[in-house]
PDB file of N, CA and C in Angstrom:
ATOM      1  N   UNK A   1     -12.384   7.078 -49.626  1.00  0.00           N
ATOM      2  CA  UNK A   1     -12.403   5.647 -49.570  1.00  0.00           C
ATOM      3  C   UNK A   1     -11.176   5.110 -48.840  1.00  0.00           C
ATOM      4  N   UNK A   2      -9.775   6.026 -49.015  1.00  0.00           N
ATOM      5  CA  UNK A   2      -8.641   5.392 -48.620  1.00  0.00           C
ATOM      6  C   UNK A   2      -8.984   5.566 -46.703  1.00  0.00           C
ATOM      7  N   UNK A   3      -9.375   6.305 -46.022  1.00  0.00           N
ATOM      8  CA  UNK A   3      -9.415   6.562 -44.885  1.00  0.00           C
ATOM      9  C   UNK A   3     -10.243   5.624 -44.279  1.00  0.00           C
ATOM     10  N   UNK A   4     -11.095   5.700 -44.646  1.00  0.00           N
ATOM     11  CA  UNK A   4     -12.489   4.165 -44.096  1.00  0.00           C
ATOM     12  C   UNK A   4     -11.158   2.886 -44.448  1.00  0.00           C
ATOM     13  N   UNK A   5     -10.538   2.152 -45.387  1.00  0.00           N
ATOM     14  CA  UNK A   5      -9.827   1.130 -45.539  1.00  0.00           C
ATOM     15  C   UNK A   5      -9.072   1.195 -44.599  1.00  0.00           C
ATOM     16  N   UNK A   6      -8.465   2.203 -44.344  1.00  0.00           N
ATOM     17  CA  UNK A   6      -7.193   2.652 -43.170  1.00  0.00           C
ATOM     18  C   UNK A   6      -7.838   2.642 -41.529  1.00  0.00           C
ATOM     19  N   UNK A   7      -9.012   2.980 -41.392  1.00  0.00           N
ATOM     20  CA  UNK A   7      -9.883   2.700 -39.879  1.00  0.00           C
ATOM     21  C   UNK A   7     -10.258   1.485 -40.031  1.00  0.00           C
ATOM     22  N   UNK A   8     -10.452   1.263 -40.950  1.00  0.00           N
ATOM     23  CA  UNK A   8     -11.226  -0.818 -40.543  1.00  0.00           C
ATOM     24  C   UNK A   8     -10.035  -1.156 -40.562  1.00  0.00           C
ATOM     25  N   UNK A   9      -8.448  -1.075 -41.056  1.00  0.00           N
ATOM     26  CA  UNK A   9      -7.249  -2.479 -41.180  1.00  0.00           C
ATOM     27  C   UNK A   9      -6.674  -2.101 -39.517  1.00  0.00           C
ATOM     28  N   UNK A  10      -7.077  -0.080 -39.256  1.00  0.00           N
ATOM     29  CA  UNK A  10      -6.510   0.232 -37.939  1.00  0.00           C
ATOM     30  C   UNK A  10      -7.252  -0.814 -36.578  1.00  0.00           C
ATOM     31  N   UNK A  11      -8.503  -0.489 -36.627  1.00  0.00           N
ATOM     32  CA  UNK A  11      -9.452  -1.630 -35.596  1.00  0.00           C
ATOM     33  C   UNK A  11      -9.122  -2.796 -35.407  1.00  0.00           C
ATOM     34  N   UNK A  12      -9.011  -3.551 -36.591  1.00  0.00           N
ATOM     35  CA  UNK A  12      -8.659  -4.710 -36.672  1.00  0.00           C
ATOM     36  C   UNK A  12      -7.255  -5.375 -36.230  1.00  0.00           C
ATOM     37  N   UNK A  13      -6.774  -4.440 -36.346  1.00  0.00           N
ATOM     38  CA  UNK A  13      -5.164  -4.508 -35.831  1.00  0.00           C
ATOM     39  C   UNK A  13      -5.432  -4.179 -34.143  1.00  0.00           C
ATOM     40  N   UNK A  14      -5.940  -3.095 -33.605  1.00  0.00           N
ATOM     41  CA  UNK A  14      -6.101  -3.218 -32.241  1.00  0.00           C
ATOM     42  C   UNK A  14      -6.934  -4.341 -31.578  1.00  0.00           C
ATOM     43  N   UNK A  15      -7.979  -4.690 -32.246  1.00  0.00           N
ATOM     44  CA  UNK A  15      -8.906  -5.866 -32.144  1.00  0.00           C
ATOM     45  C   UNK A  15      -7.878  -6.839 -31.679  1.00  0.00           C
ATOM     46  N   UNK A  16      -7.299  -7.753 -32.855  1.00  0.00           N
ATOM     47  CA  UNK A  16      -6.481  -8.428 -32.484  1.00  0.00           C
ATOM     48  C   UNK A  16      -5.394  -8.389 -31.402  1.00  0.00           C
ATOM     49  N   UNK A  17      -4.367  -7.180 -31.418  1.00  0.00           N
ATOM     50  CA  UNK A  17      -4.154  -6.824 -30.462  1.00  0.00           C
ATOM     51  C   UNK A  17      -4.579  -7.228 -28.704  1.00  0.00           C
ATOM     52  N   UNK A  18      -5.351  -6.996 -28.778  1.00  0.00           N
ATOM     53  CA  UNK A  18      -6.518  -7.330 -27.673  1.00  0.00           C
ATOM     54  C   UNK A  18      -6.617  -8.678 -27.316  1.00  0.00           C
ATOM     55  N   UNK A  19      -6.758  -9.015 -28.444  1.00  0.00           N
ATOM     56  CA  UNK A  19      -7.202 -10.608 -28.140  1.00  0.00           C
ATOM     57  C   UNK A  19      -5.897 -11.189 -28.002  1.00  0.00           C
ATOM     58  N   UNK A  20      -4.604 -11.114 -28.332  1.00  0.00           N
ATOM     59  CA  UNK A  20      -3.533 -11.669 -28.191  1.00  0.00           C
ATOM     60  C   UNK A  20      -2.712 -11.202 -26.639  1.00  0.00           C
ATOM     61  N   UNK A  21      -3.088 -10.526 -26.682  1.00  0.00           N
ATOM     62  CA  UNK A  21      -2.068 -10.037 -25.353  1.00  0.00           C
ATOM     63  C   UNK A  21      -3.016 -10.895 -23.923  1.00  0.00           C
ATOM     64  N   UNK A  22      -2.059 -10.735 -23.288  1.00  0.00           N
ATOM     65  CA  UNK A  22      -1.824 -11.896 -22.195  1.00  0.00           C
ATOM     66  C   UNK A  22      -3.103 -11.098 -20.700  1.00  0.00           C
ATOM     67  N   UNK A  23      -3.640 -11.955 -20.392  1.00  0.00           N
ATOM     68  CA  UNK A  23      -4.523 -11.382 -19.157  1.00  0.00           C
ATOM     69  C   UNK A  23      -3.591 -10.901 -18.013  1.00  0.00           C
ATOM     70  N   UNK A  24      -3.920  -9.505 -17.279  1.00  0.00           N
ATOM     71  CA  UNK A  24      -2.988  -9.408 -16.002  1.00  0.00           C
ATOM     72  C   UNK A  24      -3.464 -10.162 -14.869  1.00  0.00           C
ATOM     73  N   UNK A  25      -2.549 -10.980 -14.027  1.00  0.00           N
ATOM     74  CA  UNK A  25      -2.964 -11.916 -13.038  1.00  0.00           C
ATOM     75  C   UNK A  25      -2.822 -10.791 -11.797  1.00  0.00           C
ATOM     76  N   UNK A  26      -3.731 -10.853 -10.862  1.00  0.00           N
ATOM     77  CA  UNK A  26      -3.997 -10.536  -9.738  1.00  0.00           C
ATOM     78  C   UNK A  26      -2.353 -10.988  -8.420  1.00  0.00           C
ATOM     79  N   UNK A  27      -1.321 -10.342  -8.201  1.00  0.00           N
ATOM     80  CA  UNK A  27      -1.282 -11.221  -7.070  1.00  0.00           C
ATOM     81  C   UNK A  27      -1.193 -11.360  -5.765  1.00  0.00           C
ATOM     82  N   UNK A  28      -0.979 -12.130  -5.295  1.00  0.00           N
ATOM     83  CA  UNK A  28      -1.420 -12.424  -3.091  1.00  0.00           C
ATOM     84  C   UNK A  28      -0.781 -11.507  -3.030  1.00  0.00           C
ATOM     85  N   UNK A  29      -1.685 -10.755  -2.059  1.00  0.00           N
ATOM     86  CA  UNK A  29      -0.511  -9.761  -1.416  1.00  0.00           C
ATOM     87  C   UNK A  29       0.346  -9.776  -0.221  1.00  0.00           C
ATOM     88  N   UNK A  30       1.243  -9.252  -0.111  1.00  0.00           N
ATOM     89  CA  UNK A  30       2.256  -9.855   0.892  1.00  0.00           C
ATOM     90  C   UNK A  30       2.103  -9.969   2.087  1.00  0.00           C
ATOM     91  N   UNK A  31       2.583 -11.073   2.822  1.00  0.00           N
ATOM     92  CA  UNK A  31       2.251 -10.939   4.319  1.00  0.00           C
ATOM     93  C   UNK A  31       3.841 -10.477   5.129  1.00  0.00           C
ATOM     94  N   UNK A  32       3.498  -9.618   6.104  1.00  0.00           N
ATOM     95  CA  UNK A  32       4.791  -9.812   6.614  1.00  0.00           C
ATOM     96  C   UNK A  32       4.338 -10.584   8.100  1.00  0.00           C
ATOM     97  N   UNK A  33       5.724 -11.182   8.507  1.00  0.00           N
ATOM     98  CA  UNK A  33       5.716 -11.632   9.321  1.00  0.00           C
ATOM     99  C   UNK A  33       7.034 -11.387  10.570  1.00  0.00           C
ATOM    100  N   UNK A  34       6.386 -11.416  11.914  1.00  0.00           N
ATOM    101  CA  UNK A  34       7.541 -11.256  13.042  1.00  0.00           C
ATOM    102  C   UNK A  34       8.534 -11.866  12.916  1.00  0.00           C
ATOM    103  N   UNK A  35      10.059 -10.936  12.895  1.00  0.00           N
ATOM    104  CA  UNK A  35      11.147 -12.124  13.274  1.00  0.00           C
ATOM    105  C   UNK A  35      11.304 -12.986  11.880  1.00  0.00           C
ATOM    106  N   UNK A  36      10.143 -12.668  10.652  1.00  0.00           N
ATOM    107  CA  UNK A  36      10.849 -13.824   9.767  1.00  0.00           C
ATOM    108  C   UNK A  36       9.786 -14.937   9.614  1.00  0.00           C
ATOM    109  N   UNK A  37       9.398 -15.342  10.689  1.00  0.00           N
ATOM    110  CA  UNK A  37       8.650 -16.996  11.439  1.00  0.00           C
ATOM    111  C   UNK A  37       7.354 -16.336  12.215  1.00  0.00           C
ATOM    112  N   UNK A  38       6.592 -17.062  12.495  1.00  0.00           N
ATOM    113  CA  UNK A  38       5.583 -16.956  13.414  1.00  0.00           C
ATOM    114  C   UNK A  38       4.335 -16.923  12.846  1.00  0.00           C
ATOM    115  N   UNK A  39       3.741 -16.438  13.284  1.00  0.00           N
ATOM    116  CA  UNK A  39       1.917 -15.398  12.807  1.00  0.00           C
ATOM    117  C   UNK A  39       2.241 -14.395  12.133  1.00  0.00           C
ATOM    118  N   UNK A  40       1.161 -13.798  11.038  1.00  0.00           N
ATOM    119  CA  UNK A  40       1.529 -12.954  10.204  1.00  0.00           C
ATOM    120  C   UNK A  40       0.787 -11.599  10.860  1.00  0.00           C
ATOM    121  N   UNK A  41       1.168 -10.967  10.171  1.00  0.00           N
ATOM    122  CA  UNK A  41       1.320  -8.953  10.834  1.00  0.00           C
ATOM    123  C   UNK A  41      -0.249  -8.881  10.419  1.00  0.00           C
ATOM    124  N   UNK A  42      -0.719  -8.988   9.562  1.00  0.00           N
ATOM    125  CA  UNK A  42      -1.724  -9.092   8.614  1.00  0.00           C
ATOM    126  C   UNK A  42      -3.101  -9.953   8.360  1.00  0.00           C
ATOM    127  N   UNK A  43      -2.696 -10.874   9.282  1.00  0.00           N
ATOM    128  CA  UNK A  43      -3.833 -11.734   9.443  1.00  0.00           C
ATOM    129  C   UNK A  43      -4.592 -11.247  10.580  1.00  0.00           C
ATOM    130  N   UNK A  44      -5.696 -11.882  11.199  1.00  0.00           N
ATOM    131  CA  UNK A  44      -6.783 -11.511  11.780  1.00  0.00           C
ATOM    132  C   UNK A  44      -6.498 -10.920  13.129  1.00  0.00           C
ATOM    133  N   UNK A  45      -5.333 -11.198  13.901  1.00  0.00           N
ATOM    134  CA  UNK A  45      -4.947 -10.190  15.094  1.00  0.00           C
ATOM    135  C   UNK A  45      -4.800  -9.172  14.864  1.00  0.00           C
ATOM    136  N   UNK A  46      -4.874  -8.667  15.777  1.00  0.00           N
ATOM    137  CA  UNK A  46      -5.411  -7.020  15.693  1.00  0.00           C
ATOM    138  C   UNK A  46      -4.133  -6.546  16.742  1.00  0.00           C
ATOM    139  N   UNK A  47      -3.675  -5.659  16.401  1.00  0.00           N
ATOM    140  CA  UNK A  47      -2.844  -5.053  17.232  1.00  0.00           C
ATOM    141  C   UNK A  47      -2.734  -3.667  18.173  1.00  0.00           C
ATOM    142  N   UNK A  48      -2.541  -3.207  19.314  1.00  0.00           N
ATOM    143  CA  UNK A  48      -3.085  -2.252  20.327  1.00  0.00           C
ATOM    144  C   UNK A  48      -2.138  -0.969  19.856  1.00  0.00           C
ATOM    145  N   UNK A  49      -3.096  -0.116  18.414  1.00  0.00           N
ATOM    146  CA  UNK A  49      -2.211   0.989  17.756  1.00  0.00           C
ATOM    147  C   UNK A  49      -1.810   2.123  19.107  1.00  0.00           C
ATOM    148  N   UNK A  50      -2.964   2.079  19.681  1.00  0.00           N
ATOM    149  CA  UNK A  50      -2.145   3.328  20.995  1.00  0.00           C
ATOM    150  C   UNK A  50      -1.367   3.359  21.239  1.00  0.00           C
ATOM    151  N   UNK A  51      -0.427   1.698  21.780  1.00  0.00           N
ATOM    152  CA  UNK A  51       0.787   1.618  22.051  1.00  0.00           C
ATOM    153  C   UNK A  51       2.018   1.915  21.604  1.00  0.00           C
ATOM    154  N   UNK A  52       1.576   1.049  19.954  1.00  0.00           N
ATOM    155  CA  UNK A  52       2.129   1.077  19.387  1.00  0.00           C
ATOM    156  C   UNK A  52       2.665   2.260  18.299  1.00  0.00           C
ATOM    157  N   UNK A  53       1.718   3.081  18.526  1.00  0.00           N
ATOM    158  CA  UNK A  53       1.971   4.927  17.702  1.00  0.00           C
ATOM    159  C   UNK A  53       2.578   5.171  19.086  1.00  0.00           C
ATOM    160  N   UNK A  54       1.715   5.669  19.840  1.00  0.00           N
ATOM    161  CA  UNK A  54       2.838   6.154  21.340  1.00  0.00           C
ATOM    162  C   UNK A  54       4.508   5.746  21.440  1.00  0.00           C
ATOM    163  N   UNK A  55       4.774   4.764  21.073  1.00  0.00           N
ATOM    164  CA  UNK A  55       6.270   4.409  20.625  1.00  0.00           C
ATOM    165  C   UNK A  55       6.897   5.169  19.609  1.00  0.00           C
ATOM    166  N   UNK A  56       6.165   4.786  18.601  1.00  0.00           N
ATOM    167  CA  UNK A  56       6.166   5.329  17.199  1.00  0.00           C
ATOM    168  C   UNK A  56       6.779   6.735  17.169  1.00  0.00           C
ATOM    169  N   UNK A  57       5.742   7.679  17.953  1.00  0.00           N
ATOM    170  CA  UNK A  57       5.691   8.923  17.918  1.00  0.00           C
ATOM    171  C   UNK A  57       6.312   9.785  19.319  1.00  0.00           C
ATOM    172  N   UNK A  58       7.186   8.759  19.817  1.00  0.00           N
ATOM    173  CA  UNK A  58       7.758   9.662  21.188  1.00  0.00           C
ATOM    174  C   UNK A  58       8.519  10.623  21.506  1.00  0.00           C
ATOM    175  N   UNK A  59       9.628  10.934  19.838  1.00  0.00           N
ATOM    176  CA  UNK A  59      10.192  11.408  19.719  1.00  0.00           C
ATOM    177  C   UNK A  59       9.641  12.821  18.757  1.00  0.00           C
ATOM    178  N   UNK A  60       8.684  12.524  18.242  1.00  0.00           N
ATOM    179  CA  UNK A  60       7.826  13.637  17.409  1.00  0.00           C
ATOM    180  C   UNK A  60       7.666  14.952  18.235  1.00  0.00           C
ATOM    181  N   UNK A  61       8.570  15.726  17.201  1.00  0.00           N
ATOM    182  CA  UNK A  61       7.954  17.503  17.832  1.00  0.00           C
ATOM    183  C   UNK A  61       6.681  18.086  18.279  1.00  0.00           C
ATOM    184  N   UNK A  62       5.828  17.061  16.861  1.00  0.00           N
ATOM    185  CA  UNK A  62       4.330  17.368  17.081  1.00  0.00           C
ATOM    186  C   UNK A  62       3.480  16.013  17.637  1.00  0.00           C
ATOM    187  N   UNK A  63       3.636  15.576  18.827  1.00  0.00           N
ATOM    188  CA  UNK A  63       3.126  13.898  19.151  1.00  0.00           C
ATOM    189  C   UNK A  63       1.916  13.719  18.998  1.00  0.00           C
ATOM    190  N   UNK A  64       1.099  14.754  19.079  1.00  0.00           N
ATOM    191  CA  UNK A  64      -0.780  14.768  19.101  1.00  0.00           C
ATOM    192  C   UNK A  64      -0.756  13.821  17.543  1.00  0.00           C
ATOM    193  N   UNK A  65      -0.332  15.149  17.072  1.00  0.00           N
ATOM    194  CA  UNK A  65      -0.691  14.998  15.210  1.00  0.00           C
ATOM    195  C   UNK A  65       0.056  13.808  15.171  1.00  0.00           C
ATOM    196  N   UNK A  66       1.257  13.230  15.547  1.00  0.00           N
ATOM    197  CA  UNK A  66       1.771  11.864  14.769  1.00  0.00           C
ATOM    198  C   UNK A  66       0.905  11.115  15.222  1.00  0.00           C
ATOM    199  N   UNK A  67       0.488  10.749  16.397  1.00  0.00           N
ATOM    200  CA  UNK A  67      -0.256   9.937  16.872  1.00  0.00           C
ATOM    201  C   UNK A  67      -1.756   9.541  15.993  1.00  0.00           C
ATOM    202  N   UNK A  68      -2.700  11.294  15.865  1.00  0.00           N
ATOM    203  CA  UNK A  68      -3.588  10.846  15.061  1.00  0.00           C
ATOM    204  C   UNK A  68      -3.279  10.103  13.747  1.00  0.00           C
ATOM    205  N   UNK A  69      -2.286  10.262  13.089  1.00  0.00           N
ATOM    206  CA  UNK A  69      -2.019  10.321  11.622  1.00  0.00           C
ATOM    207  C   UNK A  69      -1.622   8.710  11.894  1.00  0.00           C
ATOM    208  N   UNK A  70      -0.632   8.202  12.526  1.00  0.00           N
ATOM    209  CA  UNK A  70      -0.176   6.893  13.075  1.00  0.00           C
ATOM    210  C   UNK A  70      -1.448   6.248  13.322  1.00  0.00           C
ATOM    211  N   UNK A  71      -2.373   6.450  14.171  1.00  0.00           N
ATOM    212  CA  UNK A  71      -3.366   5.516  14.592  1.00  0.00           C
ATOM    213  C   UNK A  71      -4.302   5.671  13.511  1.00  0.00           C
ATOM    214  N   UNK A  72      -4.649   6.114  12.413  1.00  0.00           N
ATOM    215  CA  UNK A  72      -5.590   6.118  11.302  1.00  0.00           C
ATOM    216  C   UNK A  72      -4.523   5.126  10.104  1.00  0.00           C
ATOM    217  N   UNK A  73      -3.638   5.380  10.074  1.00  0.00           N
ATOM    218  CA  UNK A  73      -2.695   4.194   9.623  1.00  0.00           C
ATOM    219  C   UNK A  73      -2.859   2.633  10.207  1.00  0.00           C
ATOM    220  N   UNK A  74      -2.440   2.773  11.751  1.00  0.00           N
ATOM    221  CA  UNK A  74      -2.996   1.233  12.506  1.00  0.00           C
ATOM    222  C   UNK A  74      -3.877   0.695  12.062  1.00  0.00           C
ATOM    223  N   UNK A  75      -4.759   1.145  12.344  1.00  0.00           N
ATOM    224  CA  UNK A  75      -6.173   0.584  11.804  1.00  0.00           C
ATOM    225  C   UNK A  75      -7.123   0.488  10.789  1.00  0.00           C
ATOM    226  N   UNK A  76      -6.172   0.781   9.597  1.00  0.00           N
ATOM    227  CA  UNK A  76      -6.414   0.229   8.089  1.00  0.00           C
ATOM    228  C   UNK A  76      -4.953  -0.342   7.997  1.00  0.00           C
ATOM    229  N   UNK A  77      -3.889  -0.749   8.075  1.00  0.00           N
ATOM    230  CA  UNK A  77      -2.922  -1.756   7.493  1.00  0.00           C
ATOM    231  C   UNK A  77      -2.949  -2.748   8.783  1.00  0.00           C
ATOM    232  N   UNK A  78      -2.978  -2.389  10.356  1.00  0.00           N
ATOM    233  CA  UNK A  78      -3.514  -3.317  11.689  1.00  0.00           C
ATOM    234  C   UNK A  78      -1.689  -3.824  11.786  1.00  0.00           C
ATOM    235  N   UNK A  79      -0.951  -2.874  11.545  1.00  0.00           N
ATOM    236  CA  UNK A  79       0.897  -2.930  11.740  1.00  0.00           C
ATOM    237  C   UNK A  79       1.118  -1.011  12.139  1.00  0.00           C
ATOM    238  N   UNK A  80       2.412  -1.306  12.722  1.00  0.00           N
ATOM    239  CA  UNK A  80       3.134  -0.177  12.726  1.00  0.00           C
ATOM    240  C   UNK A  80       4.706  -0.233  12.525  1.00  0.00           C
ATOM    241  N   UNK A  81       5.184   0.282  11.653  1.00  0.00           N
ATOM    242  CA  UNK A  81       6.570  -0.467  11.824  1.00  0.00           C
ATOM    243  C   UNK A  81       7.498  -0.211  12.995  1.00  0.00           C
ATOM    244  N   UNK A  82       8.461  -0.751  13.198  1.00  0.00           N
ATOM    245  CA  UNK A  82       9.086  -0.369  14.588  1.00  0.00           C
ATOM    246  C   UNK A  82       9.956   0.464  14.233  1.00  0.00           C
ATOM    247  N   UNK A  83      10.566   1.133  15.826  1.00  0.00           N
ATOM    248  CA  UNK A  83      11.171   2.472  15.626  1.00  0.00           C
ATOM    249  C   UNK A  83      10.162   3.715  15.613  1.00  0.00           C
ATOM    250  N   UNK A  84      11.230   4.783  15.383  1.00  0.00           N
ATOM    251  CA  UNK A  84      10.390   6.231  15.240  1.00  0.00           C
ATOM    252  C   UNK A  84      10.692   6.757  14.385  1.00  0.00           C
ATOM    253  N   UNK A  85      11.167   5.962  13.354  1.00  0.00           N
ATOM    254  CA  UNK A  85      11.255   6.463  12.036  1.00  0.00           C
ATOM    255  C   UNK A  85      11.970   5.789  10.957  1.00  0.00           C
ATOM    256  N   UNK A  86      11.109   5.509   9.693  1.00  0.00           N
ATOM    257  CA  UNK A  86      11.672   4.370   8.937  1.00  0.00           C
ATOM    258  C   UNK A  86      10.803   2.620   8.817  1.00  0.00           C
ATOM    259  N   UNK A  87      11.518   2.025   8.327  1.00  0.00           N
ATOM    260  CA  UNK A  87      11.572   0.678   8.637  1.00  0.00           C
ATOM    261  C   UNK A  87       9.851   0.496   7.772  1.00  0.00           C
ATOM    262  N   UNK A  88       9.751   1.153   6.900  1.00  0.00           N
ATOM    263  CA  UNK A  88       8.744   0.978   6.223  1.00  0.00           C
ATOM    264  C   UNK A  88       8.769  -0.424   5.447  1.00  0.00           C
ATOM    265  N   UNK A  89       9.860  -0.718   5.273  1.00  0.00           N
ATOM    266  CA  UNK A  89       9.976  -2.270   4.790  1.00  0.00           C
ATOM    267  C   UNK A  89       8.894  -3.337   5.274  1.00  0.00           C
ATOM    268  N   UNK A  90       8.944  -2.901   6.811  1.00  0.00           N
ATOM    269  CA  UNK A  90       8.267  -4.041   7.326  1.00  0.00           C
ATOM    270  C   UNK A  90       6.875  -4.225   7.458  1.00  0.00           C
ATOM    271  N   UNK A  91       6.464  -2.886   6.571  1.00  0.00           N
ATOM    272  CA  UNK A  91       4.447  -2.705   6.838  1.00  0.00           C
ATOM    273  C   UNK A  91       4.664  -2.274   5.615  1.00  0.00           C
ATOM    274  N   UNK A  92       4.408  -2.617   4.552  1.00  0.00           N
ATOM    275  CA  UNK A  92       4.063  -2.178   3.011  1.00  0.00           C
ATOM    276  C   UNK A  92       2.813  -1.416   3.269  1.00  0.00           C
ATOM    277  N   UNK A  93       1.825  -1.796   3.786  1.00  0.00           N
ATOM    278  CA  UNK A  93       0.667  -0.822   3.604  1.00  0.00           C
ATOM    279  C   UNK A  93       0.790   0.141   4.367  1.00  0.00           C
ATOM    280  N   UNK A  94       1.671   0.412   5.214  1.00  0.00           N
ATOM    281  CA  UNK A  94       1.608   1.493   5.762  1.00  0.00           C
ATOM    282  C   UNK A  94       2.778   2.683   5.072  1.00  0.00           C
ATOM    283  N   UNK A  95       3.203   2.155   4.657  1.00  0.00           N
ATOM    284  CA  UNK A  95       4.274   2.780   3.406  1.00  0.00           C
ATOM    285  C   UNK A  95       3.477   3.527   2.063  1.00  0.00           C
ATOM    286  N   UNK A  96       2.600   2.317   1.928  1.00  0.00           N
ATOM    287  CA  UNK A  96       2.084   3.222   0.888  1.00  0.00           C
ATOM    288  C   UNK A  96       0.454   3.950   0.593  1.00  0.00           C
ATOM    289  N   UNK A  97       0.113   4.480   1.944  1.00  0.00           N
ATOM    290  CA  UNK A  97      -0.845   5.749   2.134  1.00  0.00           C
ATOM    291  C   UNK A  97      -0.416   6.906   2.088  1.00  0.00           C
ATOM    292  N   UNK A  98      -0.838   8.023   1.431  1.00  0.00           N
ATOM    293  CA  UNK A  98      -0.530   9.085   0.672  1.00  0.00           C
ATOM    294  C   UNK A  98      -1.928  10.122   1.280  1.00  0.00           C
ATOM    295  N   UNK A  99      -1.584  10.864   1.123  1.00  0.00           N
ATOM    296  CA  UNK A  99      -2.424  12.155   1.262  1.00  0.00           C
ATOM    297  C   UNK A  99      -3.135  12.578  -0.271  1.00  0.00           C
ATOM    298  N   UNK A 100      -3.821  13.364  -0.378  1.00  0.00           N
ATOM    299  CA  UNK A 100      -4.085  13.953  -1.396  1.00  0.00           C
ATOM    300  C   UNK A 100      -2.615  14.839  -2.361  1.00  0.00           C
ATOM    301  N   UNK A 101      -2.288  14.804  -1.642  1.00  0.00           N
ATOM    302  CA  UNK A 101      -0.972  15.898  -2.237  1.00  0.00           C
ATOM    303  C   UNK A 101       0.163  15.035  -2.377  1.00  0.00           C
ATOM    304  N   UNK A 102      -0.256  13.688  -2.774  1.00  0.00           N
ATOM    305  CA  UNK A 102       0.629  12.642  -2.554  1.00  0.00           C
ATOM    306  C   UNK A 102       2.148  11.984  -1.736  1.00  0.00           C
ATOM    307  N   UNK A 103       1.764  13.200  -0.568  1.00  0.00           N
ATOM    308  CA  UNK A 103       3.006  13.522   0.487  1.00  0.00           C
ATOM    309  C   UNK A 103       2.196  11.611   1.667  1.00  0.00           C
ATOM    310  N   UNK A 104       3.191  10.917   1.447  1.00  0.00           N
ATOM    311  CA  UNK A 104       3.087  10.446   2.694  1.00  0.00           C
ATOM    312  C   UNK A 104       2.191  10.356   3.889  1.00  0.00           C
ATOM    313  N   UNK A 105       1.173   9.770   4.363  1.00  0.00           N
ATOM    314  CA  UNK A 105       0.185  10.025   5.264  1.00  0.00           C
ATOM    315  C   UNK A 105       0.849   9.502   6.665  1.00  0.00           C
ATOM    316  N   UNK A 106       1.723   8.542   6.989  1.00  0.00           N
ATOM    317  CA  UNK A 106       1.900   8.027   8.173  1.00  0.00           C
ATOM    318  C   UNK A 106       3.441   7.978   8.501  1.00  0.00           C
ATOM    319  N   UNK A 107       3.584   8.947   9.494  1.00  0.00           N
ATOM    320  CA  UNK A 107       4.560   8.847   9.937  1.00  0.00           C
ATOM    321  C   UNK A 107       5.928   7.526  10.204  1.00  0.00           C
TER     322      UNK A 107
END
């Protein structure tokens, strides 16, 4: 009898639980933008990843492979950050694609 009293006061306590705690809000996700000012990285322009991995990747031992790996990045976040290495600050989504092996996907 004591165990059934002890699962219904336990439920009821998570029940409530439940109902008291606060909804998680969704939020905007970030835009970056050129320079600070301007048009955003992220909005509907599209940007020419060839170029922009070809930069990216000029200095790469292996340029084929950065390039593929870079241009499959371009064109799901539609940024590359500048430089040839780093500066992930400035493309969050391209910062945070991962491989299966949770190593980093984009150069």
């Amino acid at each position: 009898m004591a165990p059934s009293r002890f699962l219904i006061a336990s439920l009821l306590l998570l029940l409530s639980a439940f109902y008291l705690a606060e909804p998680r809000t969704v939020s905007e996700p970030e835009t970056v933008t050129s320079e600070g000012l301007g048009r955003s990285l992220l909005a509907n322009t599209s940007i020419n990843c060839g170029e922009a991995c070809a930069g990216r990747c000029r200095l790469s031992s292996r340029p084929n492979l950065c390039k593929r790996a870079c241009g499959t990045c371009c064109s799901r976040c539609n940024c590359v950050p500048p430089g040839t290495y780093g500066n992930y600050e400035v493309c969050p989504c391209y910062a945070a694609l991962t491989t299966h092996g949770g190593v980093r996907k984009c150069p």
